[in-house]
Protein backbone atom coordinates (compact mmCIF):
# COMPACT_ATOMS: atom_id res chain seq x y z
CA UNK A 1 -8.09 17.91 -5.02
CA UNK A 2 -10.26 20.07 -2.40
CA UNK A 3 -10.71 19.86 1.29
CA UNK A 4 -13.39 17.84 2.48
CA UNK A 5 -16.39 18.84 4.91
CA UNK A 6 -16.24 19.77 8.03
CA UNK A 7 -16.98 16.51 9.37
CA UNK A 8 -15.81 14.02 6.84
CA UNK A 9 -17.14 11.04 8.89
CA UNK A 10 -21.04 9.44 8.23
CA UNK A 11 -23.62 11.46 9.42
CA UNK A 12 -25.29 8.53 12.24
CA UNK A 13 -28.53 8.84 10.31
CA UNK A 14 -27.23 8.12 7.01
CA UNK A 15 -28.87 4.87 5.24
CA UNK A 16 -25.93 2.43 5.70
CA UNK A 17 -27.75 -0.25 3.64
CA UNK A 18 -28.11 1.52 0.96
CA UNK A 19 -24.54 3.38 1.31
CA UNK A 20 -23.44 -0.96 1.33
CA UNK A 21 -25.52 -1.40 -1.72
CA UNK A 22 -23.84 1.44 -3.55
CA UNK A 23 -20.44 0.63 -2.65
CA UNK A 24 -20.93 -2.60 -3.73
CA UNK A 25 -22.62 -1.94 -7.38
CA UNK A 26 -19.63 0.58 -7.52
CA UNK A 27 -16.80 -2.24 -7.20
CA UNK A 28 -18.30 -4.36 -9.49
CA UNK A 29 -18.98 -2.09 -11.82
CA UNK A 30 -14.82 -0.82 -11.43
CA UNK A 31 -13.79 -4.61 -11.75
CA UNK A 32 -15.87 -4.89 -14.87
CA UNK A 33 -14.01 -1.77 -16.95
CA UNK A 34 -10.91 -3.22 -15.21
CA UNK A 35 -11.96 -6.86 -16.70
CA UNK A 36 -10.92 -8.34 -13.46
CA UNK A 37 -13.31 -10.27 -11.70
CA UNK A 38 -14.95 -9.67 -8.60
CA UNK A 39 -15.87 -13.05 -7.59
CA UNK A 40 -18.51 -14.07 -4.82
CA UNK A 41 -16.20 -14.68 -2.13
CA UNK A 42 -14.29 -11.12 -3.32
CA UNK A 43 -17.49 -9.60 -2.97
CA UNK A 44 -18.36 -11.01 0.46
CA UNK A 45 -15.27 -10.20 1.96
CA UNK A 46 -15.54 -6.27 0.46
CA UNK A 47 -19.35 -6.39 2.10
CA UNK A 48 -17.67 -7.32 5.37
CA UNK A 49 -15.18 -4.55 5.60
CA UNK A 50 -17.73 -2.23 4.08
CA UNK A 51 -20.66 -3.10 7.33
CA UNK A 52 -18.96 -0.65 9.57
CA UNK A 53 -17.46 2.54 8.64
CA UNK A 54 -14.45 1.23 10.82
CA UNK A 55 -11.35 -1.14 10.54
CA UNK A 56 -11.97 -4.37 10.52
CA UNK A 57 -9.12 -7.08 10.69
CA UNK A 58 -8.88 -10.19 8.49
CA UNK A 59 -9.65 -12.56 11.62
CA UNK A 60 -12.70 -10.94 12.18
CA UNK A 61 -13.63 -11.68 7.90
CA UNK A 62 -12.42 -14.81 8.56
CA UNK A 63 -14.61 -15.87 11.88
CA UNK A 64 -17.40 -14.05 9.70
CA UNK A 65 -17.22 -16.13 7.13
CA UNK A 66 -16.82 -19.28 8.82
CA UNK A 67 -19.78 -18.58 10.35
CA UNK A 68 -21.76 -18.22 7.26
CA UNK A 69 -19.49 -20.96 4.97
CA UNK A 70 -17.84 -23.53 7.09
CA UNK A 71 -14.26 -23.96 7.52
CA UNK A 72 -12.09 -21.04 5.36
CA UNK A 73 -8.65 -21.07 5.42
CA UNK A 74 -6.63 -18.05 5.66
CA UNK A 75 -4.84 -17.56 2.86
CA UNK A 76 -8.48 -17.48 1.36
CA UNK A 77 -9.07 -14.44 3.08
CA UNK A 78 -5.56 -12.61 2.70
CA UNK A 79 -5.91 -13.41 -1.31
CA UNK A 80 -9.21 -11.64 -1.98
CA UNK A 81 -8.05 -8.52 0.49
CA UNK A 82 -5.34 -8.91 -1.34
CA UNK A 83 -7.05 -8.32 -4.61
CA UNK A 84 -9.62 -5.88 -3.23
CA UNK A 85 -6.71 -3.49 -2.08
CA UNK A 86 -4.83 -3.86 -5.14
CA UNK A 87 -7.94 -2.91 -6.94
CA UNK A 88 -7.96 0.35 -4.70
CA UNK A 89 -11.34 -0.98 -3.48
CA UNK A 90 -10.25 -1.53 0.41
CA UNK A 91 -6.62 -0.06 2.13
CA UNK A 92 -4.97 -1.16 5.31
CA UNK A 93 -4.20 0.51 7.82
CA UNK A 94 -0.69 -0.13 8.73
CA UNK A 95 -1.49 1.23 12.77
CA UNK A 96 -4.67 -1.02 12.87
CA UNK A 97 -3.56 -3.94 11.25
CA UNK A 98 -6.70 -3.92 9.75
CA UNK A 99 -8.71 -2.76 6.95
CA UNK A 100 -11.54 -0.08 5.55
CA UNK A 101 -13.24 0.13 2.35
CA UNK A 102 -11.83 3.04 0.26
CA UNK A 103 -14.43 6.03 -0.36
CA UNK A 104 -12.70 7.07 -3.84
CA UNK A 105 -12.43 3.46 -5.11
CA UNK A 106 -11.90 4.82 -8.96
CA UNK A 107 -8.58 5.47 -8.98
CA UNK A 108 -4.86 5.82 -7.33
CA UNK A 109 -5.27 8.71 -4.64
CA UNK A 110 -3.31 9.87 -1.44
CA UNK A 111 -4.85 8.91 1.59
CA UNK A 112 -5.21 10.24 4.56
CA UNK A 113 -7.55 8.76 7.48
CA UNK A 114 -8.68 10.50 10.56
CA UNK A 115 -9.30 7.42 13.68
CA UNK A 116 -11.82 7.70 16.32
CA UNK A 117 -10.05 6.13 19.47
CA UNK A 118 -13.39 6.25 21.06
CA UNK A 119 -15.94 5.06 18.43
CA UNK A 120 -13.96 3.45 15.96
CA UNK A 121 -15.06 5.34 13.43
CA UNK A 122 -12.36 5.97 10.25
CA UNK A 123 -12.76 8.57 7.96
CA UNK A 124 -10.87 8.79 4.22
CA UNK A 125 -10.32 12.46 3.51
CA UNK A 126 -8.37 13.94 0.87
CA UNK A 127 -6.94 17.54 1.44
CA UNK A 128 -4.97 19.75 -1.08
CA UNK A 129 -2.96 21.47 1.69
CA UNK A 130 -1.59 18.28 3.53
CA UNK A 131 -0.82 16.64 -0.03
CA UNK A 132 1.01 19.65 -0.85
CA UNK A 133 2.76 19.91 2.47
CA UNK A 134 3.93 16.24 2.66
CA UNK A 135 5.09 16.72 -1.07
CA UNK A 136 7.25 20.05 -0.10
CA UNK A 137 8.92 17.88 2.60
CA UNK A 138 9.84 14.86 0.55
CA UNK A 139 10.98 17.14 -2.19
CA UNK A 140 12.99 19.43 0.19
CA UNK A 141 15.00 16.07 2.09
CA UNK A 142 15.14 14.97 -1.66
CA UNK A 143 12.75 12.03 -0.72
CA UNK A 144 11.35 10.00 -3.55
CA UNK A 145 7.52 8.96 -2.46
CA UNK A 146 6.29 5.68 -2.78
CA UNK A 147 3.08 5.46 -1.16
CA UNK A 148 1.11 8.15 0.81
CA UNK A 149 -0.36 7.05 3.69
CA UNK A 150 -1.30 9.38 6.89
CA UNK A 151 -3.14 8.09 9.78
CA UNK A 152 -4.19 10.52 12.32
CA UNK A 153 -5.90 8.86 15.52
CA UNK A 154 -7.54 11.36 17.87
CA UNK A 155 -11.25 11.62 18.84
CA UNK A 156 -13.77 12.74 16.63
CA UNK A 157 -16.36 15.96 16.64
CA UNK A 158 -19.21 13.59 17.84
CA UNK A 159 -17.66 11.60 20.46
CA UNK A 160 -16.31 14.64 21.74
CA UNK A 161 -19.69 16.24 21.82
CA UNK A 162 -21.24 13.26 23.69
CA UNK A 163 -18.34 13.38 25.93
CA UNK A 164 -18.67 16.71 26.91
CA UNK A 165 -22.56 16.21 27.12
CA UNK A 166 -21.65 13.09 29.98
CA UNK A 167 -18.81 15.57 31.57
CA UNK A 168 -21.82 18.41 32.21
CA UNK A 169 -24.43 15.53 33.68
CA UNK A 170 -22.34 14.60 36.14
C-alpha cells in the first residue's frame, strides 16, 4: 500500500459525471464476478451516495427517492446500503452517521477518511505508515483488530486556501 497524493480529495474541475458513470460500470461489473446482483433500486441508491464526494445519510436517499418513486419505506433503503457496504461498494461513517461511496471498491482495505468540516468534502486515503502504526499499537496492547476505520475531521487544503484568501480581503 503507498501514500496517496498530496491532496487526495477531487480536483473541483474534475468531470463528476463521468467519475458517476465510472463508478457505477465499476460496481456492476464487481457484483457480476461476485454473482450478486446489483439490482435497480441497489444501483440508484449507490448513484445517490456517489453525486457528492461527501456523506450522505440514508434520510436524505430516502427523501431522494421518494421524490423520484413514490412512497419507500425504510427498511428499503437500509437493505440495499446494507448490501452495497457489504459489497465494499459504499462505508459508513460511524461520526457522520452517514455514508460515502468507497474509492477502492475491489476488495477488503483499511480505511481511513480525511472530513472537510467546512465543505463537506470526504476523502478515502490509504497510507502505509498509519496502517503500520495502528497495527504496532494493537499488536503492542495485544489487541486483536476487527475493523479499521479512522476518521480524521479537520479542514481541507482548499477551504483553507479560500479562507485565507477571505481573511486577506477584509
Amino acid at each position: 500500500m503507498t501514500s496517496e497524493p498530496d491532496d487526495p480529495f477531487p480536483a473541483a474541475e474534475h468531470d463528476h459525471a463521468r467519475c458517476v458513470a465510472d463508478a457505477l460500470d465499476r460496481a456492476a461489473a464487481l457484483c457480476a464476478a461476485r454473482g450478486v446482483k446489483l439490482t435497480e433500486l441497489r444501483r440508484r441508491v449507490l448513484e445517490i451516495v456517489l453525486d457528492q464526494h461527501a456523506p450522505v445519510g440514508a434520510y436524505t436517499i430516502l427523501e431522494r427517492l421518494a421524490s423520484e418513486r413514490g412512497r419507500v419505506a425504510p427498511p428499503t433503503v437500509y437493505r440495499a446500503l446494507d448490501f452495497l457496504v457489504a459489497q465494499g461498494l459504499v462505508h459508513r461513517l460511524d461520526t457522520k452517521n452517514a455514508f460515502v461511496a468507497c474509492a477502492r471498491a475491489d476488495g477488503p482495505h483499511p480505511t481511513c477518511f480525511l472530513l472537510c468540516r467546512d465543505c463537506g468534502a470526504v476523502a478515502e486515503i490509504a497510507d502505509s505508515a498509519l496502517e503500520q502504526a495502528i497495527a504496532a499499537v494493537a499488536a503492542r496492547t495485544g489487541f486483536a483488530l476487527a475493523r479499521r476505520m479512522v476518521e480524521l475531521e479537520g479542514v481541507c487544503a482548499r477551504c483553507r486556501a479560500a479562507s485565507g484568501a477571505r481573511q486577506e480581503a477584509a
